[in-house]
C-alpha atoms as a PDB file:
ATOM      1  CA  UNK A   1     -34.306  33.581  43.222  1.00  0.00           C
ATOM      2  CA  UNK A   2     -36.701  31.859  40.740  1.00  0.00           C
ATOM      3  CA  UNK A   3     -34.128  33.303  37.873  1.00  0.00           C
ATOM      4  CA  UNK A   4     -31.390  31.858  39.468  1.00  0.00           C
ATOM      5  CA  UNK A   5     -32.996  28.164  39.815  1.00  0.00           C
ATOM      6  CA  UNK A   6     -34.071  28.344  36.749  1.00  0.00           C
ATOM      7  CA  UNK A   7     -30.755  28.995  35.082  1.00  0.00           C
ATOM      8  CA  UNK A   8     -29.311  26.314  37.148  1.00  0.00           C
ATOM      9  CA  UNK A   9     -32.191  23.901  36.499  1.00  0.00           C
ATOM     10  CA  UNK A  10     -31.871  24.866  32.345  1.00  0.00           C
ATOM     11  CA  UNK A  11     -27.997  24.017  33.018  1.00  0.00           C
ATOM     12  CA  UNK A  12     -28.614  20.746  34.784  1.00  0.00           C
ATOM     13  CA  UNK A  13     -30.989  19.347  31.928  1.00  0.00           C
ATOM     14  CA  UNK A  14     -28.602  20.649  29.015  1.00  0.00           C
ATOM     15  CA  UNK A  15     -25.285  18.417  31.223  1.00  0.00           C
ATOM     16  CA  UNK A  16     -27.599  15.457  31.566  1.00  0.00           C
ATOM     17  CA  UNK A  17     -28.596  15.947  27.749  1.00  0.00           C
ATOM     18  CA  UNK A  18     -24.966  15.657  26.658  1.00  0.00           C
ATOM     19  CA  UNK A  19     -24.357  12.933  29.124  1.00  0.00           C
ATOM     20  CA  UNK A  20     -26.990  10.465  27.783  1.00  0.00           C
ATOM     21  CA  UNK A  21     -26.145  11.361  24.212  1.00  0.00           C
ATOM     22  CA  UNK A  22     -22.633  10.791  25.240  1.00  0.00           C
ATOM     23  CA  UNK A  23     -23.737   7.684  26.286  1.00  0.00           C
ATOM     24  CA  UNK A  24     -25.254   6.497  23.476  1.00  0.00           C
ATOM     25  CA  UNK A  25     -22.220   7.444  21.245  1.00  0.00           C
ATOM     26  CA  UNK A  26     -20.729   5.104  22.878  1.00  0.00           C
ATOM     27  CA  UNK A  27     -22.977   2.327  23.574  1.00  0.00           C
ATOM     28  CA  UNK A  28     -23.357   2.679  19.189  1.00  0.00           C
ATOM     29  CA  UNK A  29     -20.010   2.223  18.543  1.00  0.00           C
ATOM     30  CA  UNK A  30     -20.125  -0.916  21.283  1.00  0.00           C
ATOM     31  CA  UNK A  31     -22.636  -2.604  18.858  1.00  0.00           C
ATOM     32  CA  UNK A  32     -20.682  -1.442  15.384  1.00  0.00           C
ATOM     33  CA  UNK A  33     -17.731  -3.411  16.418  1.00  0.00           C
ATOM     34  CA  UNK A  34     -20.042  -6.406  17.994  1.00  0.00           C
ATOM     35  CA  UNK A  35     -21.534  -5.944  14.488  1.00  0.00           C
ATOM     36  CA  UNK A  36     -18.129  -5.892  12.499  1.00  0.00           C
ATOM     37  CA  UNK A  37     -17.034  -9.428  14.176  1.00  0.00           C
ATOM     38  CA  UNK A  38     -20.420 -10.769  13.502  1.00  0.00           C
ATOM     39  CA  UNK A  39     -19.701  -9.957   9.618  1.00  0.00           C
ATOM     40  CA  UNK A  40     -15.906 -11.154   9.951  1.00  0.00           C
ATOM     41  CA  UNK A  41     -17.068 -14.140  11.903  1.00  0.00           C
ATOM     42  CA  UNK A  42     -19.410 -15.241   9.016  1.00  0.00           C
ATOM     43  CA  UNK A  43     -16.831 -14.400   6.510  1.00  0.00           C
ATOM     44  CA  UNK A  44     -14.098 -16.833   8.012  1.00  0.00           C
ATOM     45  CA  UNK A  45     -17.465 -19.701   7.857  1.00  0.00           C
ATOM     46  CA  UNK A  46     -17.437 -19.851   4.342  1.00  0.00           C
ATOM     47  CA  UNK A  47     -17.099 -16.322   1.820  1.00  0.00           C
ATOM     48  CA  UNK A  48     -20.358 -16.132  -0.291  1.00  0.00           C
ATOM     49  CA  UNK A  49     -18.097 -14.928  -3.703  1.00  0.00           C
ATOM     50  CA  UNK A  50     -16.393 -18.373  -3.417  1.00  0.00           C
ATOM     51  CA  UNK A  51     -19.688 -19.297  -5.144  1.00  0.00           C
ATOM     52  CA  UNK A  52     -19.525 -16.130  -8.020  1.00  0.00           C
ATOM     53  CA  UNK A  53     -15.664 -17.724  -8.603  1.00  0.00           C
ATOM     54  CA  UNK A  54     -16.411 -21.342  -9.198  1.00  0.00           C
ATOM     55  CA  UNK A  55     -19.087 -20.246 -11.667  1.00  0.00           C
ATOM     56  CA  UNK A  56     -16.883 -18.208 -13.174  1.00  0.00           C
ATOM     57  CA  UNK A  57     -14.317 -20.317 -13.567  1.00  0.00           C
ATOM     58  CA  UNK A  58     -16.617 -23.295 -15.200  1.00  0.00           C
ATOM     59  CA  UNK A  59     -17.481 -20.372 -17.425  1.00  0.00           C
ATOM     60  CA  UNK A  60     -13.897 -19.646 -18.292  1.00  0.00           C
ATOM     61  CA  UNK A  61     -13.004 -23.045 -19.019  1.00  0.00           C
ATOM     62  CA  UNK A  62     -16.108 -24.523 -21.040  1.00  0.00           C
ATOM     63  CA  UNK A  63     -15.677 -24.748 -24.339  1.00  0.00           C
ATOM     64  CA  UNK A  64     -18.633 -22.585 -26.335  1.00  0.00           C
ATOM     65  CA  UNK A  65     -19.062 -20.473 -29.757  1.00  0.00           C
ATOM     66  CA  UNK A  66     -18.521 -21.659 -33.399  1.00  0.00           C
ATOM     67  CA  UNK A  67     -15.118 -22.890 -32.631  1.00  0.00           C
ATOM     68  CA  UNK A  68     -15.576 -24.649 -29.650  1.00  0.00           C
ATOM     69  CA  UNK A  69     -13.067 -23.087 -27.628  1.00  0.00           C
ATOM     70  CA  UNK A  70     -12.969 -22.464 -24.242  1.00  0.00           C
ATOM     71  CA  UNK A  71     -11.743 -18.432 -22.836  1.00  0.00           C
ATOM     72  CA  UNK A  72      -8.579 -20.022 -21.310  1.00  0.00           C
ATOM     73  CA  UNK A  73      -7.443 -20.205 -24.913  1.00  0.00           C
ATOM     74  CA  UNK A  74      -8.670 -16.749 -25.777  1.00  0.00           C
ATOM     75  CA  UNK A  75      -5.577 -14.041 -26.659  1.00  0.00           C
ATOM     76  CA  UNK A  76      -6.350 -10.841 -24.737  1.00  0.00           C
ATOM     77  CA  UNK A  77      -3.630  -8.874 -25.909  1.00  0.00           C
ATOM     78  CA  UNK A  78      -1.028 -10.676 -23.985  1.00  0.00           C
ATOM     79  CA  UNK A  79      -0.897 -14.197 -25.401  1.00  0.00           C
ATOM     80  CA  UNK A  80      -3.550 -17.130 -25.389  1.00  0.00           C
ATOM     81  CA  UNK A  81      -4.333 -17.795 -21.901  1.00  0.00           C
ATOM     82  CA  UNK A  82      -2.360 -15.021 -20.277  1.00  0.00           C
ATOM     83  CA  UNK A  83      -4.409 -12.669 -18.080  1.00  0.00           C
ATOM     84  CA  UNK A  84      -1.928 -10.707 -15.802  1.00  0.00           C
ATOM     85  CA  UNK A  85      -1.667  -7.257 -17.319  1.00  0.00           C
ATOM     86  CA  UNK A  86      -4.429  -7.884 -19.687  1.00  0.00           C
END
């Protein structure tokens, strides 16, 4: 008798040990996507790389170096001021 409840008790922990990490599986996926709009949420407010591309761009189109020429003007092996393909 004791064998047999404790077989049965052993079985009942193991289910309700798959159920709760069942659970949480799901309840972390829940809070990935809650996450994941968070992030897309903040990205539609304003994209932080807007700021790395204005700076470039001054960059590109301030004149520097001995010449005083800007990199708009610069040939990169397609034609002065052509960058598709370059």
């Amino acid at each position: 008798m004791k064998t047999i409840r404790r077989r049965r008790t052993g079985a009942a922990l193991a289910l309700a040990g798959t159920v709760a990490l069942a659970a949480a599986a799901v309840h972390a996926q829940g809070s990935t996507a809650e996450e994941i709009a968070k992030y897309r949420q903040m990205l539609a407010e304003g994209n932080p790389a807007e700021l790395w591309e204005a700076a470039g761009e001054e960059l590109w189109k301030k004149p520097a170096g001995p010449k005083n020429a800007s990199l708009e003007q610069c040939d990169l092996g397609k034609g002065p001021g052509v960058t598709k393909g370059a």
